[in-house]
N, C-alpha and C. Protein backbone atom coordinates (compact mmCIF):
# COMPACT_ATOMS: atom_id res chain seq x y z
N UNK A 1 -107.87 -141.29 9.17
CA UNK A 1 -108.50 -141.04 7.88
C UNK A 1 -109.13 -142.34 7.37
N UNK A 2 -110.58 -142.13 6.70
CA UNK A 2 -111.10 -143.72 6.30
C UNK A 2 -110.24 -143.97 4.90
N UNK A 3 -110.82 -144.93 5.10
CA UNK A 3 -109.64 -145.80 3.42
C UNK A 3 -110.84 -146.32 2.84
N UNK A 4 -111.17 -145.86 1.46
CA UNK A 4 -112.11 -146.35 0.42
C UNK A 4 -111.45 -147.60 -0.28
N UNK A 5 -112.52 -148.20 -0.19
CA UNK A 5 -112.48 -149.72 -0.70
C UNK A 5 -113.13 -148.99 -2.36
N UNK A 6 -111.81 -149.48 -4.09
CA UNK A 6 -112.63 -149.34 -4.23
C UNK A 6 -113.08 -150.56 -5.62
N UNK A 7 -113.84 -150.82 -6.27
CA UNK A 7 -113.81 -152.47 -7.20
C UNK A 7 -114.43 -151.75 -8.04
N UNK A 8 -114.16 -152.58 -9.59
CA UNK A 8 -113.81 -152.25 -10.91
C UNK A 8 -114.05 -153.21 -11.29
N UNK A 9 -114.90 -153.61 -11.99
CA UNK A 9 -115.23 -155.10 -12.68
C UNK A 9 -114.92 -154.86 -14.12
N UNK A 10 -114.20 -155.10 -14.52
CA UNK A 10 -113.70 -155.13 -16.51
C UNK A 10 -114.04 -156.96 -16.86
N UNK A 11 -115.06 -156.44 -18.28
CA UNK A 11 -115.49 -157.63 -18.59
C UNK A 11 -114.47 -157.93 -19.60
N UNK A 12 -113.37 -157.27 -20.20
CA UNK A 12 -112.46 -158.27 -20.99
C UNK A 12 -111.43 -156.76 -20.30
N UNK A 13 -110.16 -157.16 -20.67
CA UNK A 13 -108.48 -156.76 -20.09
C UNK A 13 -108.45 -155.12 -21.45
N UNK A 14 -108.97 -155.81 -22.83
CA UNK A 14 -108.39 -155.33 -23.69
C UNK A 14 -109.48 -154.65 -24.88
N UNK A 15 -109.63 -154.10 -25.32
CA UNK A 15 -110.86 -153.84 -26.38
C UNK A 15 -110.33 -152.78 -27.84
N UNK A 16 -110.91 -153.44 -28.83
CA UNK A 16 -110.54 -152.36 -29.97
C UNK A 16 -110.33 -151.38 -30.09
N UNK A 17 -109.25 -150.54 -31.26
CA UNK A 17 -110.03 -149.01 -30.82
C UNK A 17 -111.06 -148.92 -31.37
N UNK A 18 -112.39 -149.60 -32.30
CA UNK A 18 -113.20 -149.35 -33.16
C UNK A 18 -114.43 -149.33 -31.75
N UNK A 19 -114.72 -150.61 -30.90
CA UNK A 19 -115.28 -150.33 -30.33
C UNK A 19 -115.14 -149.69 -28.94
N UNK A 20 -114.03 -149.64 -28.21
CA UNK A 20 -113.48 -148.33 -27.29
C UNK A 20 -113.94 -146.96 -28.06
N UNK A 21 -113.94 -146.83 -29.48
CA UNK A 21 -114.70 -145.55 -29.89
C UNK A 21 -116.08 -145.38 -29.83
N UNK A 22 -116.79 -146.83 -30.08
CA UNK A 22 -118.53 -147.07 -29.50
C UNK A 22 -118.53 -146.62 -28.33
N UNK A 23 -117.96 -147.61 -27.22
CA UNK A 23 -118.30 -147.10 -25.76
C UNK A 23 -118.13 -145.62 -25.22
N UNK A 24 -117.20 -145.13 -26.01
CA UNK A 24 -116.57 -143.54 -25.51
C UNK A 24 -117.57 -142.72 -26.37
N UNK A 25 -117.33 -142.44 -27.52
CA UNK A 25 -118.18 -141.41 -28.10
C UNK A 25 -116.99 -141.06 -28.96
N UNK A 26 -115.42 -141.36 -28.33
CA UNK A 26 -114.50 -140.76 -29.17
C UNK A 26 -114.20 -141.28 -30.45
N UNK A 27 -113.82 -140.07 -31.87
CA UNK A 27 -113.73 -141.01 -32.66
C UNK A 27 -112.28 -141.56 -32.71
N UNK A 28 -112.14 -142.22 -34.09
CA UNK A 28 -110.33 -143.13 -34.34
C UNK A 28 -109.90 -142.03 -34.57
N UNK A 29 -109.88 -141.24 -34.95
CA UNK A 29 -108.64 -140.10 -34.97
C UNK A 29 -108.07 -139.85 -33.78
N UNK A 30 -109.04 -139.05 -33.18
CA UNK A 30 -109.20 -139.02 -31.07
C UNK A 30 -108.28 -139.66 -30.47
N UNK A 31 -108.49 -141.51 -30.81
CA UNK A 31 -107.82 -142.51 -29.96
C UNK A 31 -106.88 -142.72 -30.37
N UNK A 32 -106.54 -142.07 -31.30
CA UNK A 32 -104.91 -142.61 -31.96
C UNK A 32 -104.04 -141.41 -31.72
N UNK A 33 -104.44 -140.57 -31.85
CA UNK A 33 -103.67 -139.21 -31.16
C UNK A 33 -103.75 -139.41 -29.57
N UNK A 34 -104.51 -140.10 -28.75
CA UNK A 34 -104.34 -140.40 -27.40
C UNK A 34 -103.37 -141.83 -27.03
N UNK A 35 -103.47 -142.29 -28.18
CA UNK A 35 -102.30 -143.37 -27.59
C UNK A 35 -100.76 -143.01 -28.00
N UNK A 36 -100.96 -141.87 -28.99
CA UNK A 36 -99.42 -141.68 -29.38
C UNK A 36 -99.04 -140.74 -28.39
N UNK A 37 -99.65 -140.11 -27.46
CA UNK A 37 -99.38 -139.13 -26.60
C UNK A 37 -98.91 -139.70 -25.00
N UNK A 38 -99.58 -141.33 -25.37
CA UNK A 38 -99.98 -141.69 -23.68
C UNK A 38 -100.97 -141.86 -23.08
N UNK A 39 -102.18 -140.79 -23.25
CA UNK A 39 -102.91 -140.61 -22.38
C UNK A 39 -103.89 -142.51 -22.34
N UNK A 40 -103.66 -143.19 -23.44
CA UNK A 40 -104.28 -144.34 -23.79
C UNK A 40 -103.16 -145.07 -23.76
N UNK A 41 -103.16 -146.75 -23.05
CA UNK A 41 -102.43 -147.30 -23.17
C UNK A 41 -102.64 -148.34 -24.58
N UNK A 42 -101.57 -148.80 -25.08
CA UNK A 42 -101.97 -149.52 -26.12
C UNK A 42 -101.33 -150.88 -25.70
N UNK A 43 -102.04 -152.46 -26.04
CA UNK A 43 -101.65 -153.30 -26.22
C UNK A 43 -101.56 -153.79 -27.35
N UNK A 44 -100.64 -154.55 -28.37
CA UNK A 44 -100.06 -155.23 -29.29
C UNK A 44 -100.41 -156.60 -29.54
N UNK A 45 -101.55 -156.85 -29.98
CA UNK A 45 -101.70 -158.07 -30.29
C UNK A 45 -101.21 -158.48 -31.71
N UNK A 46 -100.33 -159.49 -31.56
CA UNK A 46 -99.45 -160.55 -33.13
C UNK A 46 -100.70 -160.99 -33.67
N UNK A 47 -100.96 -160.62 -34.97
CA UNK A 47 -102.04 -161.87 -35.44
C UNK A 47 -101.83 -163.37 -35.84
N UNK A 48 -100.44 -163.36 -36.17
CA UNK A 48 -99.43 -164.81 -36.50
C UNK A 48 -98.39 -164.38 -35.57
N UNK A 49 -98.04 -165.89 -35.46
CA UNK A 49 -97.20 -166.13 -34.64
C UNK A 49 -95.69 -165.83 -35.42
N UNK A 50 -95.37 -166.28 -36.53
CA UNK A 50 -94.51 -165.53 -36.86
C UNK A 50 -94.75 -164.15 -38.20
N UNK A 51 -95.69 -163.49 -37.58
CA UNK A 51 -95.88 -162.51 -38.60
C UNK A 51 -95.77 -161.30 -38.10
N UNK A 52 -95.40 -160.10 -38.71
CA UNK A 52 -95.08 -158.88 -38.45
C UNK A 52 -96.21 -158.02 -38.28
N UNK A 53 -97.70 -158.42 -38.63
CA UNK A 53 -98.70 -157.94 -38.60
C UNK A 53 -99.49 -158.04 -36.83
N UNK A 54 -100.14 -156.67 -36.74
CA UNK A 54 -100.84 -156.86 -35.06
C UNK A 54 -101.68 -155.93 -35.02
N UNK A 55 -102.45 -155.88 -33.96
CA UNK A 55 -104.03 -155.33 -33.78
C UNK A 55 -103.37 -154.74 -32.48
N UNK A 56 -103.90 -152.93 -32.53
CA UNK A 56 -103.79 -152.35 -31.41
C UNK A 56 -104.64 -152.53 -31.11
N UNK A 57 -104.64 -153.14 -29.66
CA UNK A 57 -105.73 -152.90 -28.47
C UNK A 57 -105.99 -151.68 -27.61
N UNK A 58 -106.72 -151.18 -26.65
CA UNK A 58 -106.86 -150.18 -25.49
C UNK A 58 -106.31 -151.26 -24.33
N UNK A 59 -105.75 -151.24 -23.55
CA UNK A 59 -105.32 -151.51 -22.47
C UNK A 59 -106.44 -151.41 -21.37
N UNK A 60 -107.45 -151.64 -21.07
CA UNK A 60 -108.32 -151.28 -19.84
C UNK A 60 -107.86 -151.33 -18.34
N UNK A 61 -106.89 -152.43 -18.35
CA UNK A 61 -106.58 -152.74 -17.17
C UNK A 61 -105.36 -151.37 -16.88
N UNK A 62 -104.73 -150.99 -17.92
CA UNK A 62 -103.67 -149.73 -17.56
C UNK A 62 -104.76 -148.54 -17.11
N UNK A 63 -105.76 -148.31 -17.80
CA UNK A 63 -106.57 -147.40 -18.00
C UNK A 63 -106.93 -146.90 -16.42
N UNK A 64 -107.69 -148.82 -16.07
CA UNK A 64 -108.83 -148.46 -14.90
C UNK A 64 -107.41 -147.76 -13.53
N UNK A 65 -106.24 -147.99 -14.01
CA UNK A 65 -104.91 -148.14 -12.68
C UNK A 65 -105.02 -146.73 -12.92
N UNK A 66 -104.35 -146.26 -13.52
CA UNK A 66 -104.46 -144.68 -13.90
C UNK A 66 -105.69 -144.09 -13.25
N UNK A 67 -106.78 -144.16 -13.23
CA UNK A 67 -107.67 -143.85 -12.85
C UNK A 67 -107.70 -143.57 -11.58
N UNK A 68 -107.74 -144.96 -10.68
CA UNK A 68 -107.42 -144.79 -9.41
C UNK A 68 -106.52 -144.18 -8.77
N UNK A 69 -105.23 -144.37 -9.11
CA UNK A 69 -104.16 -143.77 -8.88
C UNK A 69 -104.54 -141.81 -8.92
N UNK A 70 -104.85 -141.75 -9.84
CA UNK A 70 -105.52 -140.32 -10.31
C UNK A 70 -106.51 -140.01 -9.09
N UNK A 71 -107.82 -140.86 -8.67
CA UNK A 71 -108.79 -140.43 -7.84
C UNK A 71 -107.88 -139.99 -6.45
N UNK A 72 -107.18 -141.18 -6.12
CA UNK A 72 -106.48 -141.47 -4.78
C UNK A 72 -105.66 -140.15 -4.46
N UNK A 73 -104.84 -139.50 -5.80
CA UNK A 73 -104.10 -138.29 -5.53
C UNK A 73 -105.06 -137.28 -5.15
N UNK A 74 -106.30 -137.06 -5.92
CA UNK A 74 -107.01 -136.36 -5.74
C UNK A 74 -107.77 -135.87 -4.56
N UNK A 75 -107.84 -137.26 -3.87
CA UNK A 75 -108.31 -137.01 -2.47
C UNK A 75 -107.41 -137.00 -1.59
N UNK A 76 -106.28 -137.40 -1.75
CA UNK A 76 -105.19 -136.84 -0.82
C UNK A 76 -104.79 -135.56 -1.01
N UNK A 77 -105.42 -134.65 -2.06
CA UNK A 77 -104.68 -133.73 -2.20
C UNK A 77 -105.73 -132.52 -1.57
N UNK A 78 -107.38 -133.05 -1.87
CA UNK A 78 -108.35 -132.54 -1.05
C UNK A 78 -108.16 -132.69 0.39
N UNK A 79 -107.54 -133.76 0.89
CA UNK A 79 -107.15 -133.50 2.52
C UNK A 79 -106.85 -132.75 2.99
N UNK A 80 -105.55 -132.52 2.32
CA UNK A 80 -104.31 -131.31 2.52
C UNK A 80 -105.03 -130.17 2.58
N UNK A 81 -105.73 -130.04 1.57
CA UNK A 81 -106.50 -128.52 1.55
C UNK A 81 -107.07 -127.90 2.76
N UNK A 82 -108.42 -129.27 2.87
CA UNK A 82 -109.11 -129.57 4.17
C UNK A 82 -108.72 -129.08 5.08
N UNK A 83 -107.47 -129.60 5.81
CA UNK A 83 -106.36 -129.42 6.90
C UNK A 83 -105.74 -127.98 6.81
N UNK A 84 -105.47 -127.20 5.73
CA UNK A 84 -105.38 -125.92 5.62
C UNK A 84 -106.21 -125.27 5.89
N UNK A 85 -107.10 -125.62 5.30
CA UNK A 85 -108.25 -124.27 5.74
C UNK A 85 -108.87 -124.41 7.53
N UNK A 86 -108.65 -125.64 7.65
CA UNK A 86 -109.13 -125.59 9.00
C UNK A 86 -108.56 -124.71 10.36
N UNK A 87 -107.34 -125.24 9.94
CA UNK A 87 -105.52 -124.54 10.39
C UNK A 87 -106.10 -122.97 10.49
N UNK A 88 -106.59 -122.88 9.83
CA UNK A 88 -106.26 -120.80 9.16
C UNK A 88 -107.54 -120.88 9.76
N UNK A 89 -108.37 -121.41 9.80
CA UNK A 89 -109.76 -120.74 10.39
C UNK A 89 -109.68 -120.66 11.82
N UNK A 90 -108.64 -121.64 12.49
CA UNK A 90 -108.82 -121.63 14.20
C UNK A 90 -107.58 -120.61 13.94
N UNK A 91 -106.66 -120.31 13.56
CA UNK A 91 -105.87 -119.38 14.01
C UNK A 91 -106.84 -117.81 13.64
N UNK A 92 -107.46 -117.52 12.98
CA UNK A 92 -108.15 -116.52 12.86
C UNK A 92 -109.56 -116.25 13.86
N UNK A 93 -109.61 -117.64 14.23
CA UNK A 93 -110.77 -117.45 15.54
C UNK A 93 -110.00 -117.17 16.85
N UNK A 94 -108.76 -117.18 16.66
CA UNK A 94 -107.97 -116.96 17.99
C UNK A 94 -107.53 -115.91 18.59
């Protein structure tokens, strides 16, 4: 089986949700109901060092992993299929 090479260039790790809502289309309601669920990872940035106050970030780098991880199942799971139907077509030509 070939093995896909595959690269992801992220120009910063981490991004707002204000502008993660520019780039997406989604609005802040959207992204905040997606990070309380999971489907968005959130990072925690402290604004002081000893202060209780912080800026949720989007996680990109969790994001782009998920992703792949996601494609990779996907085509392993299209294999399987592949390999079934092939299976059933020579036993039915037989």
């Amino acid at each position: 089986m070939m093995q896909n090479n595959i690269s992801i260039t992220l120009l910063v790790p981490h991004m707002t949700k204000e502008r993660y809502s520019e780039a997406t289309g989604l609005d802040l309601a959207t992204i905040d109901v997606m990070l309380n669920d999971g489907r968005l990872s959130p990072f925690r940035h402290r604004l002081a060092k000893e202060g209780k106050r912080e800026k949720v970030l989007i996680n990109l780098v969790a994001l782009s992993a998920d992703a792949i991880r996601s494609y990779e199942e996907s085509q392993a799971s299209a294999a399987k299929v592949s390999k079934s139907i092939q299976r059933n077509s020579l036993k039915s030509t037989q």
